[in-house]
N, C-alpha and C. Protein backbone atom coordinates (compact mmCIF):
# COMPACT_ATOMS: atom_id res chain seq x y z
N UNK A 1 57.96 20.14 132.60
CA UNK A 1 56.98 20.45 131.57
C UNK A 1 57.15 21.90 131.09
N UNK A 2 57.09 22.98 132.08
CA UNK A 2 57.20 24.42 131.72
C UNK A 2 58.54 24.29 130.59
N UNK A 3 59.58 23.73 131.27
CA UNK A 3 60.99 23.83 130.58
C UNK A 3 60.63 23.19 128.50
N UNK A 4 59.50 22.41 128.92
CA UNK A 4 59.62 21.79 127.34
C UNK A 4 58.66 22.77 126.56
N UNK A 5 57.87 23.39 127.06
CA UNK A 5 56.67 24.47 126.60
C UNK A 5 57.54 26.09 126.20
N UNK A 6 58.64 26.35 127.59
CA UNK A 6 59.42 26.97 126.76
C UNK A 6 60.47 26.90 125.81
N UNK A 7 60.86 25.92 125.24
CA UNK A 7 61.66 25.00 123.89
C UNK A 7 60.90 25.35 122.72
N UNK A 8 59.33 24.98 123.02
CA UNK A 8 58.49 24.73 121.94
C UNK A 8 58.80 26.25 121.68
N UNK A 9 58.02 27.56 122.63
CA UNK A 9 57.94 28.83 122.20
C UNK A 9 59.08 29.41 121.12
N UNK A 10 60.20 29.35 122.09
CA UNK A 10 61.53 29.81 121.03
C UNK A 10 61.45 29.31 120.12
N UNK A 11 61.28 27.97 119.93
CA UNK A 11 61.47 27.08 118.43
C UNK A 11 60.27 27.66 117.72
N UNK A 12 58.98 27.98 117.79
CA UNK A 12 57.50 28.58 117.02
C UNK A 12 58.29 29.60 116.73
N UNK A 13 58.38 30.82 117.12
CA UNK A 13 58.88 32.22 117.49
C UNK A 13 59.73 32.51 116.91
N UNK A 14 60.80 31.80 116.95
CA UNK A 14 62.53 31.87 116.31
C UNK A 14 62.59 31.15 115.30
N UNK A 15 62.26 29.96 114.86
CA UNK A 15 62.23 29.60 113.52
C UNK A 15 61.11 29.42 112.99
N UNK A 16 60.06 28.52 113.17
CA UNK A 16 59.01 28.95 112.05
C UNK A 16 58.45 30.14 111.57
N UNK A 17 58.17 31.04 112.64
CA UNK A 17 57.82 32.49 112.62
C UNK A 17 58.53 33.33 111.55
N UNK A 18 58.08 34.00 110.63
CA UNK A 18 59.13 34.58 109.63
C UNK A 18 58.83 35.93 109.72
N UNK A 19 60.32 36.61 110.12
CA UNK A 19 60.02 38.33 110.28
C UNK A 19 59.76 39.06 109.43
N UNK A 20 58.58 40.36 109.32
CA UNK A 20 58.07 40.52 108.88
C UNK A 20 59.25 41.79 107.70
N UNK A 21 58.57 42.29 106.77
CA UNK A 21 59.49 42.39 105.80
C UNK A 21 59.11 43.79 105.95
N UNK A 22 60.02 44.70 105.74
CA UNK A 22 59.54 46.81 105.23
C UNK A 22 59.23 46.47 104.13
N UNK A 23 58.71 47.66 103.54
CA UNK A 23 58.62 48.00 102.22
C UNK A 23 60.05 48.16 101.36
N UNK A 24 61.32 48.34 102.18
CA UNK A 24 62.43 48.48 101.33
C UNK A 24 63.08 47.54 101.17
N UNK A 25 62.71 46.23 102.49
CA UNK A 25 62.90 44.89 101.71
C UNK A 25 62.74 44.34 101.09
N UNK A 26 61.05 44.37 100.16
CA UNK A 26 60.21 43.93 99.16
C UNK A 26 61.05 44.73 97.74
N UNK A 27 61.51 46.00 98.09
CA UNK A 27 62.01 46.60 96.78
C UNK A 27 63.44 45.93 96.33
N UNK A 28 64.03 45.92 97.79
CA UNK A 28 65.42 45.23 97.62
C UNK A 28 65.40 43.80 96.87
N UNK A 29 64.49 42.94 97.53
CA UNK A 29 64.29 41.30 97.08
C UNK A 29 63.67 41.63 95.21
N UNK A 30 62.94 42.73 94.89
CA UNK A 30 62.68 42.68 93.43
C UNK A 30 63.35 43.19 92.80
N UNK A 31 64.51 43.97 92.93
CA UNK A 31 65.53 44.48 92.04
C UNK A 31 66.62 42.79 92.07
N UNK A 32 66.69 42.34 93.47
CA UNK A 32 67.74 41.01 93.14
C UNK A 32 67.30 40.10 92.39
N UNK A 33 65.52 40.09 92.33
CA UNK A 33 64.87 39.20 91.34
C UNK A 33 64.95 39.39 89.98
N UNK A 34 64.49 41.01 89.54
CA UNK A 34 64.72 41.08 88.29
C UNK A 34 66.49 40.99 87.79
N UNK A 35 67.27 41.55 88.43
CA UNK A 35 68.75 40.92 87.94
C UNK A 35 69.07 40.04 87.99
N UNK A 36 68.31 39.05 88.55
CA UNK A 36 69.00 37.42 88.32
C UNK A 36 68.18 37.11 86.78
N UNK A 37 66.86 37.44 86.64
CA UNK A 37 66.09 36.98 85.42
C UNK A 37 66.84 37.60 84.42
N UNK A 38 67.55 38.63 84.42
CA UNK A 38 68.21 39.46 83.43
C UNK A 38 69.13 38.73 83.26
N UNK A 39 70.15 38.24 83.82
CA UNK A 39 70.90 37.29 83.88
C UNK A 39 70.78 36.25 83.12
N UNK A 40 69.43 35.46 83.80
CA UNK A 40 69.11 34.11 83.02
C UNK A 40 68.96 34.50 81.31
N UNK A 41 68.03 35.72 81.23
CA UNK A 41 67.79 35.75 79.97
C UNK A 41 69.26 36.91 78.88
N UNK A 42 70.31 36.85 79.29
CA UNK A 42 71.56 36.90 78.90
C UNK A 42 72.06 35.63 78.19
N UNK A 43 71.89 34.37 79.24
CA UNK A 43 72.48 33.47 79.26
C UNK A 43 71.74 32.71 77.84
N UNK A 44 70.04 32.76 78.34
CA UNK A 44 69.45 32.37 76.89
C UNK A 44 69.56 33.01 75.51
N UNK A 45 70.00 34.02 75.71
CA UNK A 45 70.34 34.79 74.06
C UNK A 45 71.95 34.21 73.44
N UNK A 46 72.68 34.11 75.04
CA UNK A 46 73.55 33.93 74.05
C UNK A 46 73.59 32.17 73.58
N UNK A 47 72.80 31.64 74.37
CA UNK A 47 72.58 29.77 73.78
C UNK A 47 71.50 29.76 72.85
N UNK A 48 70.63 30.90 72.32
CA UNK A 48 69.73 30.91 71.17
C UNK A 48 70.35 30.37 70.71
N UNK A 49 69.60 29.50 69.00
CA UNK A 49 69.98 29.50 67.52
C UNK A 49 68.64 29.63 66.89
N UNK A 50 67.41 29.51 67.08
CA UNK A 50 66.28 29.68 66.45
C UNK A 50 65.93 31.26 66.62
N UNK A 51 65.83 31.93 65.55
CA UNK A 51 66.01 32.50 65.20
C UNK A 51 64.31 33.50 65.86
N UNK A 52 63.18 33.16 65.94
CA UNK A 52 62.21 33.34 66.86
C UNK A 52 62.03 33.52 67.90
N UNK A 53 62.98 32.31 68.46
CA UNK A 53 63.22 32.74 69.97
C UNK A 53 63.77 33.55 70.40
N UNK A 54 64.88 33.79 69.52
CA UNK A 54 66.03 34.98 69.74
C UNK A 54 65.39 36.11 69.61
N UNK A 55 64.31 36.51 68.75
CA UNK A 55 63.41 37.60 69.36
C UNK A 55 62.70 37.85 70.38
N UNK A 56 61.97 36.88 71.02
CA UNK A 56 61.21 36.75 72.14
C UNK A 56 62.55 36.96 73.26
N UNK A 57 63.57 36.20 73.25
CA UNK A 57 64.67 36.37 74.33
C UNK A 57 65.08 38.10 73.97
N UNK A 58 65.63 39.17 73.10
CA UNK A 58 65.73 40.21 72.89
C UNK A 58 64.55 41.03 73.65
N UNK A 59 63.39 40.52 73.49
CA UNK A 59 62.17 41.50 73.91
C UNK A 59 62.24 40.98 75.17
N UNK A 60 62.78 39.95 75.59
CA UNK A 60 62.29 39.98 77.28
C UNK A 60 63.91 40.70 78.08
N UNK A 61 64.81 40.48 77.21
CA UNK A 61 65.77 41.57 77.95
C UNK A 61 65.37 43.00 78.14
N UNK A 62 64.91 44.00 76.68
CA UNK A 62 64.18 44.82 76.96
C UNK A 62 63.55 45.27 78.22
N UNK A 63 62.61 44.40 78.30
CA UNK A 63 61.54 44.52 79.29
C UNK A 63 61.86 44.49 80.40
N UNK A 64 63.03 43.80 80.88
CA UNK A 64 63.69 43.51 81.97
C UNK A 64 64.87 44.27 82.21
N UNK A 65 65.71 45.18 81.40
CA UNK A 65 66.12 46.16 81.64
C UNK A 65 65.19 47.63 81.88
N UNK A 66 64.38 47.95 81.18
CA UNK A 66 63.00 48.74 81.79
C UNK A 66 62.73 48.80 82.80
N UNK A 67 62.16 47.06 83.21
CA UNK A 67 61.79 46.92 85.13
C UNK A 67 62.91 47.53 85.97
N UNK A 68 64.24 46.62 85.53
CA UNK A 68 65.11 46.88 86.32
C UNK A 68 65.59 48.80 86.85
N UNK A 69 65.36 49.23 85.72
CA UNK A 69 66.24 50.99 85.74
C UNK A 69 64.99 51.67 86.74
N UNK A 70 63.47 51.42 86.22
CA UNK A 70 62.03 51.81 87.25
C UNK A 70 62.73 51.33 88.40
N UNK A 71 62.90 50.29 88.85
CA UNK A 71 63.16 49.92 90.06
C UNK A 71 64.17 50.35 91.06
N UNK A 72 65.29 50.90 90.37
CA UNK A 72 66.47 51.55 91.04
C UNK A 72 66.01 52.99 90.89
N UNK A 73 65.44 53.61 90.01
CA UNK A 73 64.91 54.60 89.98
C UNK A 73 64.12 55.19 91.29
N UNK A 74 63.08 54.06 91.70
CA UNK A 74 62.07 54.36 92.77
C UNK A 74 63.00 53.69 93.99
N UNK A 75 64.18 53.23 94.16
CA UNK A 75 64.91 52.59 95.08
C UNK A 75 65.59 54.14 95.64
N UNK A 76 66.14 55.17 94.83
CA UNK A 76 66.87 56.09 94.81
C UNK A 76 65.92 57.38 95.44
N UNK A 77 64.66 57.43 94.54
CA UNK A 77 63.50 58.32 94.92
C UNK A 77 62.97 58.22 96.47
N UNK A 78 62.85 56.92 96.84
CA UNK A 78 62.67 56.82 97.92
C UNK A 78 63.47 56.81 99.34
N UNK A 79 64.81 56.80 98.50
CA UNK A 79 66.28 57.02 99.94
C UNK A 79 65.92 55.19 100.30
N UNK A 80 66.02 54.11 100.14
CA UNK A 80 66.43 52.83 99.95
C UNK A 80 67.94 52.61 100.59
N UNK A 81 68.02 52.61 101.50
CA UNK A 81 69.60 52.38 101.88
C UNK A 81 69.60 50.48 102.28
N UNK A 82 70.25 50.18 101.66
CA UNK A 82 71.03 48.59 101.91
C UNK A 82 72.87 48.33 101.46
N UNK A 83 73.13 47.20 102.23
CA UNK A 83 74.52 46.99 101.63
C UNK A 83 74.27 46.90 100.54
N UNK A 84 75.20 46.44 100.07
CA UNK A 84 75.94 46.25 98.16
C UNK A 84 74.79 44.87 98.13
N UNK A 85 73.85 44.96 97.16
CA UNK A 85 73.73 43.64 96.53
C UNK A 85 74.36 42.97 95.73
N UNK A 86 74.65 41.56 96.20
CA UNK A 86 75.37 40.94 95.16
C UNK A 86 74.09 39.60 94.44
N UNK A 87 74.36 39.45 93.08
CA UNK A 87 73.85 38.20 92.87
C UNK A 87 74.42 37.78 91.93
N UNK A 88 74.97 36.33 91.97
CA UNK A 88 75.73 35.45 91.02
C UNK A 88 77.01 36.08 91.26
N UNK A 89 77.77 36.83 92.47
CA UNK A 89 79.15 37.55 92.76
C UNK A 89 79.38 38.61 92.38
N UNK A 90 77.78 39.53 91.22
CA UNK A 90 78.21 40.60 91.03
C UNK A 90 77.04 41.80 91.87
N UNK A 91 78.11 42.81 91.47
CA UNK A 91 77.32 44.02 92.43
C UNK A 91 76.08 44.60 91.17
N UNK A 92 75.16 44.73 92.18
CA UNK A 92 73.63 45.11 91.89
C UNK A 92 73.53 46.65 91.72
N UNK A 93 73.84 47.06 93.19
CA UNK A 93 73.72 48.50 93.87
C UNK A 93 74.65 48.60 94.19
């Protein structure tokens, strides 16, 4: 019985349990977030043809190059050290 109670623990503990995150992981995971959305919305400008949307897609690159530069900005300000991010095979940082 002990032997199956300690199975359960490791298994609670080691996989459901999710380790808890720094603050420079939360910055890291939102700079990989906003460059993948930057990405996506690359991909939608260049498959626009309505001519409306293609503004709304322009203004959300904007906006998302903005987030993105704040974000490496306060990544840098704060000494942020991580490997190379990659997303979609390219480098982030």
């Amino acid at each position: 019985m002990e032997k199956y109670l300690n199975a359960a623990k490791v298994f609670y503990y080691g996989k459901i349990r999710k380790p808890v995150k720094t603050a420079d992981d939360a910055l890291v995971e939102q700079i990989r977030d906003t460059y993948a959305r930057l990405l996506g919305a690359y991909n939608r400008f260049e498959m626009e043809s309505n001519e409306d949307l293609l503004d709304s897609v322009i203004y959300e690159i904007q906006s998302l190059k903005a987030l993105y530069r704040y974000l490496i900005k306060k990544a840098q300000r704060e000494g942020v050290k991580c490997r190379e991010i990659n997303v979609y095979g390219r480098e982030v940082i």
